[in-house]
PDB file of N, CA and C in Angstrom:
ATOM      1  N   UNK A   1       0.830  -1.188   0.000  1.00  0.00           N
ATOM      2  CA  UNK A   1       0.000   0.000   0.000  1.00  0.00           C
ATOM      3  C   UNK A   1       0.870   1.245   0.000  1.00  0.00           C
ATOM      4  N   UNK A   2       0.774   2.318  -0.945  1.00  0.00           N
ATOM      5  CA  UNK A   2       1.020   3.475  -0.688  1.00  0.00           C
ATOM      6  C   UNK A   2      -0.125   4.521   0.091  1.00  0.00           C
ATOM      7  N   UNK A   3       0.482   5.726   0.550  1.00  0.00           N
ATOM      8  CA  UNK A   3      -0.125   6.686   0.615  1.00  0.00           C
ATOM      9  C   UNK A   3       0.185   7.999  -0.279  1.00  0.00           C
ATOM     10  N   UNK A   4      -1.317   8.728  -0.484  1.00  0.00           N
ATOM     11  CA  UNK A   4      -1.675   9.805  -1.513  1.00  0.00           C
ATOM     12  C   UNK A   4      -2.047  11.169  -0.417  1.00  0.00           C
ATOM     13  N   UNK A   5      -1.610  12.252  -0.948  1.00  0.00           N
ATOM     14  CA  UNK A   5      -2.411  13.126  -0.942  1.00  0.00           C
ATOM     15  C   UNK A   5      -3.283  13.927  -2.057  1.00  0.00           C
ATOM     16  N   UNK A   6      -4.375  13.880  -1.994  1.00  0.00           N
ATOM     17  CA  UNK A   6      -5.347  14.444  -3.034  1.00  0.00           C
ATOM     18  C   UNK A   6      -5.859  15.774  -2.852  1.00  0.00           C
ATOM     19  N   UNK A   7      -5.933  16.572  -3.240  1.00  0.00           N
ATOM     20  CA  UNK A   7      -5.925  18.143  -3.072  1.00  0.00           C
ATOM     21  C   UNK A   7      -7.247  18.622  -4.758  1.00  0.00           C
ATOM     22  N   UNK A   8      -8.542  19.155  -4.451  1.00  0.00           N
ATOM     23  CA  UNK A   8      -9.084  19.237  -5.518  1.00  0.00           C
ATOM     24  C   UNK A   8      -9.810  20.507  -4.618  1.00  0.00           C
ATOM     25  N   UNK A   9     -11.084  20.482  -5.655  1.00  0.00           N
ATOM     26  CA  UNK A   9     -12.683  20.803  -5.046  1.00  0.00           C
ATOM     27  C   UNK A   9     -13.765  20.454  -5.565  1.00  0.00           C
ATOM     28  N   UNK A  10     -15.240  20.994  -4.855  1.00  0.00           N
ATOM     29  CA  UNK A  10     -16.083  19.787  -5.915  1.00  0.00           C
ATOM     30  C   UNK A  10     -17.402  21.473  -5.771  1.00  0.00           C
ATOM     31  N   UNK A  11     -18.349  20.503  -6.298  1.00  0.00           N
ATOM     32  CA  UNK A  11     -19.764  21.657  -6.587  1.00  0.00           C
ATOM     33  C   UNK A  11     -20.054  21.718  -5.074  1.00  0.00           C
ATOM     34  N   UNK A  12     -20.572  23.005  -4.753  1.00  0.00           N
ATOM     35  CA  UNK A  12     -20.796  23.358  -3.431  1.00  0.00           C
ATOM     36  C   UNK A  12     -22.277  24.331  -3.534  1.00  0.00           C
ATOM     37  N   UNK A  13     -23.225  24.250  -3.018  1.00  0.00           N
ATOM     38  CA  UNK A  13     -24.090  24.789  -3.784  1.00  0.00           C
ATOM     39  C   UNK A  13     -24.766  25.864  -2.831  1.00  0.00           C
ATOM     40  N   UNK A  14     -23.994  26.293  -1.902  1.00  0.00           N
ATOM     41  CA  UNK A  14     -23.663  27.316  -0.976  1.00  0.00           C
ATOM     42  C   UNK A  14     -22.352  28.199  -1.558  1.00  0.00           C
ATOM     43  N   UNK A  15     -21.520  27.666  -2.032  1.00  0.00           N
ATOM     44  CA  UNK A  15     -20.394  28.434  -2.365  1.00  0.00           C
ATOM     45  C   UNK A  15     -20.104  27.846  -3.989  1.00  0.00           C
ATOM     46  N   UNK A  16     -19.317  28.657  -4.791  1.00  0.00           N
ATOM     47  CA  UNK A  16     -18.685  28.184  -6.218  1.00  0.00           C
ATOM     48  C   UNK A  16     -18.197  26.642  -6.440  1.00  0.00           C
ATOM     49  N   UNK A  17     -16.987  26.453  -5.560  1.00  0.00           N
ATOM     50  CA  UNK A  17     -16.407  25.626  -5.190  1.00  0.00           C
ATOM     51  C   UNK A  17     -16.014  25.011  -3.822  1.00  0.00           C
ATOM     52  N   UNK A  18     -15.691  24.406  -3.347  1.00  0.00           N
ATOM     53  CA  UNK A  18     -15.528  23.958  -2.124  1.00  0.00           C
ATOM     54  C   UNK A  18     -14.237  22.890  -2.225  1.00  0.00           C
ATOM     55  N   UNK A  19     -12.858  23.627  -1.377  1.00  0.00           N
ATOM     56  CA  UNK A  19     -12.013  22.910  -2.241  1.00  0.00           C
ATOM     57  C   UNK A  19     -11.726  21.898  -0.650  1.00  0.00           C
ATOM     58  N   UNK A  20     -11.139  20.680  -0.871  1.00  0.00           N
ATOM     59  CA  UNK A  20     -10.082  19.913  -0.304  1.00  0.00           C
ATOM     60  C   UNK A  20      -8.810  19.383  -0.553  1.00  0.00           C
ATOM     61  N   UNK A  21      -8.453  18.580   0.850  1.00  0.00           N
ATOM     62  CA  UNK A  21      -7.152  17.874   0.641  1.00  0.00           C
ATOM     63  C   UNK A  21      -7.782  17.250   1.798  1.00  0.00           C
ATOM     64  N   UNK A  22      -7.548  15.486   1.214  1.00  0.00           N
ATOM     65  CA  UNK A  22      -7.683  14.179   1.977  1.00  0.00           C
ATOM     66  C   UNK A  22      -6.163  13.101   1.713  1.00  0.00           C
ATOM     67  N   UNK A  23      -6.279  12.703   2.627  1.00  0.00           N
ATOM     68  CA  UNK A  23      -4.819  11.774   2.546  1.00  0.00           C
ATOM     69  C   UNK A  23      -5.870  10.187   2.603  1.00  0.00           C
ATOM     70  N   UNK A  24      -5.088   9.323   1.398  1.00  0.00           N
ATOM     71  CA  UNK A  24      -6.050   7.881   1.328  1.00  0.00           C
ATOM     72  C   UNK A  24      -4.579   7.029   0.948  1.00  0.00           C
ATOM     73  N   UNK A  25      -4.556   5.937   1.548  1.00  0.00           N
ATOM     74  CA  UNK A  25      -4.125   4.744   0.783  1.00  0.00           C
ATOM     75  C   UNK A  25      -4.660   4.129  -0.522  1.00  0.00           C
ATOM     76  N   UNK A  26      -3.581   3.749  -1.094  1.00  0.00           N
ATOM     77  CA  UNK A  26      -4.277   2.400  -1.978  1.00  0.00           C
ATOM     78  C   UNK A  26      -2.870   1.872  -2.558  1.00  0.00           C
ATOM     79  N   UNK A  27      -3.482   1.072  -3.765  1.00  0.00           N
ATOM     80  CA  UNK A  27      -2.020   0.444  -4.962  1.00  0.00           C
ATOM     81  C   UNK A  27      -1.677   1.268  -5.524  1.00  0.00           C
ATOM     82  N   UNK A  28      -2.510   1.981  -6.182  1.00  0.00           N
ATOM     83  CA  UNK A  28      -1.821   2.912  -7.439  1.00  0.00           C
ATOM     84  C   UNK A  28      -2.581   4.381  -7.466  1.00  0.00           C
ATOM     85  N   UNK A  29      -1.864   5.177  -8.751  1.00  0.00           N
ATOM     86  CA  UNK A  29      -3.270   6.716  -8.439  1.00  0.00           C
ATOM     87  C   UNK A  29      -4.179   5.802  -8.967  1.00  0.00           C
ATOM     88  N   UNK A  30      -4.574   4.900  -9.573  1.00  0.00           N
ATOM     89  CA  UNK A  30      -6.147   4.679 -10.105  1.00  0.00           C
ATOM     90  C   UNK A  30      -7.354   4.665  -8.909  1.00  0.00           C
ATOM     91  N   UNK A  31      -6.321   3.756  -8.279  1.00  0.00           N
ATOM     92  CA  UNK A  31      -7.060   3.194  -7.163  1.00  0.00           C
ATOM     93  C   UNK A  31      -7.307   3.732  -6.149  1.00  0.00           C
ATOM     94  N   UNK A  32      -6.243   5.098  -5.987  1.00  0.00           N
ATOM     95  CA  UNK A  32      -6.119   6.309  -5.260  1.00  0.00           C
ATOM     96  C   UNK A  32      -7.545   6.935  -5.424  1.00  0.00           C
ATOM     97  N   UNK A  33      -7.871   7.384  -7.061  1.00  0.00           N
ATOM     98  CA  UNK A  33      -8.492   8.295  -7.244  1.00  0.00           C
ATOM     99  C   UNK A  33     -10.255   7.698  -7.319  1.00  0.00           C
ATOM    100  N   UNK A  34     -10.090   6.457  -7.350  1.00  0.00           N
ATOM    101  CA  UNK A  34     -11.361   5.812  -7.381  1.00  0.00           C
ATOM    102  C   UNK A  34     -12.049   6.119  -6.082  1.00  0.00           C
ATOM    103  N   UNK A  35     -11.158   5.643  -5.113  1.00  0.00           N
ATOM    104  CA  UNK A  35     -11.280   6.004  -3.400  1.00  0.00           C
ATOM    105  C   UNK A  35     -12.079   7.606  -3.025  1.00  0.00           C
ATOM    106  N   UNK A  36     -11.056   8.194  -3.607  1.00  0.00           N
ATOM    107  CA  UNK A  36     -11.406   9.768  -3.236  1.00  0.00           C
ATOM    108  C   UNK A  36     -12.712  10.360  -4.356  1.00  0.00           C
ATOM    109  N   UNK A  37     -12.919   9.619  -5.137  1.00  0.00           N
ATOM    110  CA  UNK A  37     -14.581   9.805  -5.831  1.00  0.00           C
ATOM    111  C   UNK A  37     -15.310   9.207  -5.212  1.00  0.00           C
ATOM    112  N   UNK A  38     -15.240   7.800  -4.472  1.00  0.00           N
ATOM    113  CA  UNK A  38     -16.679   7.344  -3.899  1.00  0.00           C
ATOM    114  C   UNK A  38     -16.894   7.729  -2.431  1.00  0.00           C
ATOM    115  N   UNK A  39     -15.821   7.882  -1.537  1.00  0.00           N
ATOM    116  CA  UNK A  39     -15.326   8.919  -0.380  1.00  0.00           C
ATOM    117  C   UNK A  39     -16.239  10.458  -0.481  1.00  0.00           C
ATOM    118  N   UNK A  40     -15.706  10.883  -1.436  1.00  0.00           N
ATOM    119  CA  UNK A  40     -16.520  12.026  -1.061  1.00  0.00           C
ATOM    120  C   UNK A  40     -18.104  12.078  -2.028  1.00  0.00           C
ATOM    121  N   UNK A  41     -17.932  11.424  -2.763  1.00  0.00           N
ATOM    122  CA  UNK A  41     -19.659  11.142  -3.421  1.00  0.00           C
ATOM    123  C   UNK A  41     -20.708  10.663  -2.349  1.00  0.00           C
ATOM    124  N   UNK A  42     -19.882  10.069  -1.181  1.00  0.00           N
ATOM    125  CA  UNK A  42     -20.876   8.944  -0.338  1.00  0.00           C
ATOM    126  C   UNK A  42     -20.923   9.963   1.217  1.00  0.00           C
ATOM    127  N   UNK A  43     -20.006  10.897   1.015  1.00  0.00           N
ATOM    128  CA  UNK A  43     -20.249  11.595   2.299  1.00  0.00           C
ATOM    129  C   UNK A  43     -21.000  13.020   2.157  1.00  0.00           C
ATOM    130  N   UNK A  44     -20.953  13.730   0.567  1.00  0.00           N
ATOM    131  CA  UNK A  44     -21.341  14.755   0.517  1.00  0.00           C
ATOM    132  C   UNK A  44     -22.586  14.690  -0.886  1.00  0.00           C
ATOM    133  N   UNK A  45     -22.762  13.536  -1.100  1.00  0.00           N
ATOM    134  CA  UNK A  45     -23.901  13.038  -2.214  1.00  0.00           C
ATOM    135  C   UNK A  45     -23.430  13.641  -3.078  1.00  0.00           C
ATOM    136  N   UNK A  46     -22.523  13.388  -3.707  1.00  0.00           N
ATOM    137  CA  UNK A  46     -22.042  14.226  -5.360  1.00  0.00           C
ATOM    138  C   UNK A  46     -21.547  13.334  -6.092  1.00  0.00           C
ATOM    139  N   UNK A  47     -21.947  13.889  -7.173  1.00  0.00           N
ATOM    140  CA  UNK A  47     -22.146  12.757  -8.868  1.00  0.00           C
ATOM    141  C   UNK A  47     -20.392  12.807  -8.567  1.00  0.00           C
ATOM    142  N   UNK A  48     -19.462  11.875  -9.447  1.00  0.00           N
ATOM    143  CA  UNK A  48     -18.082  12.032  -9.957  1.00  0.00           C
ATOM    144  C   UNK A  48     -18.070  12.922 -10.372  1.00  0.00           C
ATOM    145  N   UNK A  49     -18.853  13.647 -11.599  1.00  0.00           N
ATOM    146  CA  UNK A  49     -18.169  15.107 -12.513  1.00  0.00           C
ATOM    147  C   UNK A  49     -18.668  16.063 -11.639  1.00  0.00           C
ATOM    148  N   UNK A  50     -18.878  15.877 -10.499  1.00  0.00           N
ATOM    149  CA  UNK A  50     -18.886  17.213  -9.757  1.00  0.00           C
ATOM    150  C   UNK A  50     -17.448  17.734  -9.318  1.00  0.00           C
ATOM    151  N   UNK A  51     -16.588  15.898  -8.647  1.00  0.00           N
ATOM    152  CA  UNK A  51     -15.629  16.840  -8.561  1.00  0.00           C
ATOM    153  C   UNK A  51     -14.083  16.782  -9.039  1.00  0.00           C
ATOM    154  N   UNK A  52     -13.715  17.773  -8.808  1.00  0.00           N
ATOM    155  CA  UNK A  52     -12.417  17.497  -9.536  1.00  0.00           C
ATOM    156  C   UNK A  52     -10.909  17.869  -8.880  1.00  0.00           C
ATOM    157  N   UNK A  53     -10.314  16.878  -9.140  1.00  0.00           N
ATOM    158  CA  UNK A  53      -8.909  16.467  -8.684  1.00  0.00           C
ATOM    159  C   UNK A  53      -7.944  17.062  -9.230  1.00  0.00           C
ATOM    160  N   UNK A  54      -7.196  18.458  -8.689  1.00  0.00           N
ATOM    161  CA  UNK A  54      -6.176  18.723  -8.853  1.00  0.00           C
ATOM    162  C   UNK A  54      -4.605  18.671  -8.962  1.00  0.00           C
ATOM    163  N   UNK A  55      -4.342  17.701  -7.954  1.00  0.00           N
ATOM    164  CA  UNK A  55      -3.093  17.095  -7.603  1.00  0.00           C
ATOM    165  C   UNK A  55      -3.054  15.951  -6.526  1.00  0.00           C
ATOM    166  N   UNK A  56      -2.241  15.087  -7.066  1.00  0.00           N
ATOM    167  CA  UNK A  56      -2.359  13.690  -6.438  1.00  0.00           C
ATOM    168  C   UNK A  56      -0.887  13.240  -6.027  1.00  0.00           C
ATOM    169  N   UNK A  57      -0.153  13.619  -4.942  1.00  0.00           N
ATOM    170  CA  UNK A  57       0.942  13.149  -4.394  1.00  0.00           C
ATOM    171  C   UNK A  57       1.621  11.856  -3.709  1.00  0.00           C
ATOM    172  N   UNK A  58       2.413  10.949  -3.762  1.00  0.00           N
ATOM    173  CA  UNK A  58       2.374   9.934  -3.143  1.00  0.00           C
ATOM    174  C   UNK A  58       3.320  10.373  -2.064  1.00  0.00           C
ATOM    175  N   UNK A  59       3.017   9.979  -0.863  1.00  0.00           N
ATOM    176  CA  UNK A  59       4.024  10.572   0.352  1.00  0.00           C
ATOM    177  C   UNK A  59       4.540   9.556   0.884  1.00  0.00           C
ATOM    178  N   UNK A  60       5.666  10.100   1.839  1.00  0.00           N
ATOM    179  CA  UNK A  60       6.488   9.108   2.045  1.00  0.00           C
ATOM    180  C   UNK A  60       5.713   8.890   3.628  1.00  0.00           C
ATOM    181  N   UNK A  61       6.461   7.949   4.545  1.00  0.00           N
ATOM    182  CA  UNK A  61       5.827   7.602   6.035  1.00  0.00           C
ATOM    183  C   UNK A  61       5.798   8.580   6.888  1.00  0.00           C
ATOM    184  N   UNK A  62       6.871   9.352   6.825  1.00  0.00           N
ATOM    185  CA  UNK A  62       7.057  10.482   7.703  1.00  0.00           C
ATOM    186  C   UNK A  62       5.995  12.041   7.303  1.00  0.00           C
ATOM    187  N   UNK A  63       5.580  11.900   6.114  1.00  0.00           N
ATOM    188  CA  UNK A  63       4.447  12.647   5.536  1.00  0.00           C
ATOM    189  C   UNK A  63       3.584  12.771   5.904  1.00  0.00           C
ATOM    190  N   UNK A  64       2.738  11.697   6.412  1.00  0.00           N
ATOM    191  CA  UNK A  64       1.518  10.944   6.502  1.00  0.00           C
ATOM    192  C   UNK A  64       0.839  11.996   8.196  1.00  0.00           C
ATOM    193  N   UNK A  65      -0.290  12.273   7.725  1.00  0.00           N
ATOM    194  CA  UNK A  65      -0.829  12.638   9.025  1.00  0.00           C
ATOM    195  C   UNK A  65      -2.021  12.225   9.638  1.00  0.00           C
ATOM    196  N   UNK A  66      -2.337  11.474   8.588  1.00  0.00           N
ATOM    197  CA  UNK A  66      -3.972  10.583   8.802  1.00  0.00           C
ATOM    198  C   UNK A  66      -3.392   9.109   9.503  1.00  0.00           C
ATOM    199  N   UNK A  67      -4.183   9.587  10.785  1.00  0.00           N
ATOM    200  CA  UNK A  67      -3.642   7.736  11.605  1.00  0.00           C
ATOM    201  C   UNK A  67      -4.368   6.701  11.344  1.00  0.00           C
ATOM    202  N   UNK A  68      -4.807   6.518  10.426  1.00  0.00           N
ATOM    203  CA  UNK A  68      -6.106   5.242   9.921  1.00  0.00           C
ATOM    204  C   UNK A  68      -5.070   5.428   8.318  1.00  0.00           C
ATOM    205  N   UNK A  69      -4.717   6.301   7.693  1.00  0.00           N
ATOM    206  CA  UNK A  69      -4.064   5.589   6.612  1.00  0.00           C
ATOM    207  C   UNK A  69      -2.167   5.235   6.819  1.00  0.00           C
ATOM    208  N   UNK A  70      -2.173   5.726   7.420  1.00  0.00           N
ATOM    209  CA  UNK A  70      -0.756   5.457   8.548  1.00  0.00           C
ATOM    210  C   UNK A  70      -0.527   4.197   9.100  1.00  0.00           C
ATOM    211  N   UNK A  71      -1.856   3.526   9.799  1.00  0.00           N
ATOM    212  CA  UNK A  71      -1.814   2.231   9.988  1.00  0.00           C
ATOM    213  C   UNK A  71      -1.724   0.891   8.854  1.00  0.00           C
ATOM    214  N   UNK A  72      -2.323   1.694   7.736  1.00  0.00           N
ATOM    215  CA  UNK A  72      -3.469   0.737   6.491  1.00  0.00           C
ATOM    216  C   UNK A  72      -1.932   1.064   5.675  1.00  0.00           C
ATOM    217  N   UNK A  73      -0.572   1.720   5.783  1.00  0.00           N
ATOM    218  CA  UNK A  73       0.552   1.658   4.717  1.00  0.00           C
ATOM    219  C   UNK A  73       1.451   0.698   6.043  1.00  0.00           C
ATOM    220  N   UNK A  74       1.199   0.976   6.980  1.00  0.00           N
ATOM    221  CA  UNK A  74       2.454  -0.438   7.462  1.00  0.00           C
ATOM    222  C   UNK A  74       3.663   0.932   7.897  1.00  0.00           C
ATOM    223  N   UNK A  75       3.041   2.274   8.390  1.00  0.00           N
ATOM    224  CA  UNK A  75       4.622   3.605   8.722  1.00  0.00           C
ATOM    225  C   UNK A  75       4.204   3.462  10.640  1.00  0.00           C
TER     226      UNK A  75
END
């Protein structure tokens, strides 16, 4: 498992945009980015083309600040 940081924003329908950054495990960016579409589709009810992914980083152990994906890479 690696870890990602994902940095985008999505439709906000209070504001233009509504941007984030979430830190996720997975294998690869596919699998990265699959995560962080059904993640935030399932927490904030939004289609995929709502939102969109700006930058996708793979970090190293000492990076990592999420303790649930910290555990799930083995740092």
């Amino acid at each position: 498992m690696k870890a990602f940081r994902v940095v985008g924003s999505y439709a906000d329908p209070r504001k233009k945009r509504q941007p984030f950054s979430i830190e996720v495990s997975a294998e690869d960016e596919e699998a990265c980015k699959e995560r962080v579409l059904s993640t935030l589709g399932s927490k904030h009810r939004l289609k995929r083309w709502e939102i969109d992914i700006t930058e996708m980083t793979e970090l190293s152990p000492d990076q990592i600040t999420n303790h649930i994906v910290k555990y799930e890479v083995g740092a």
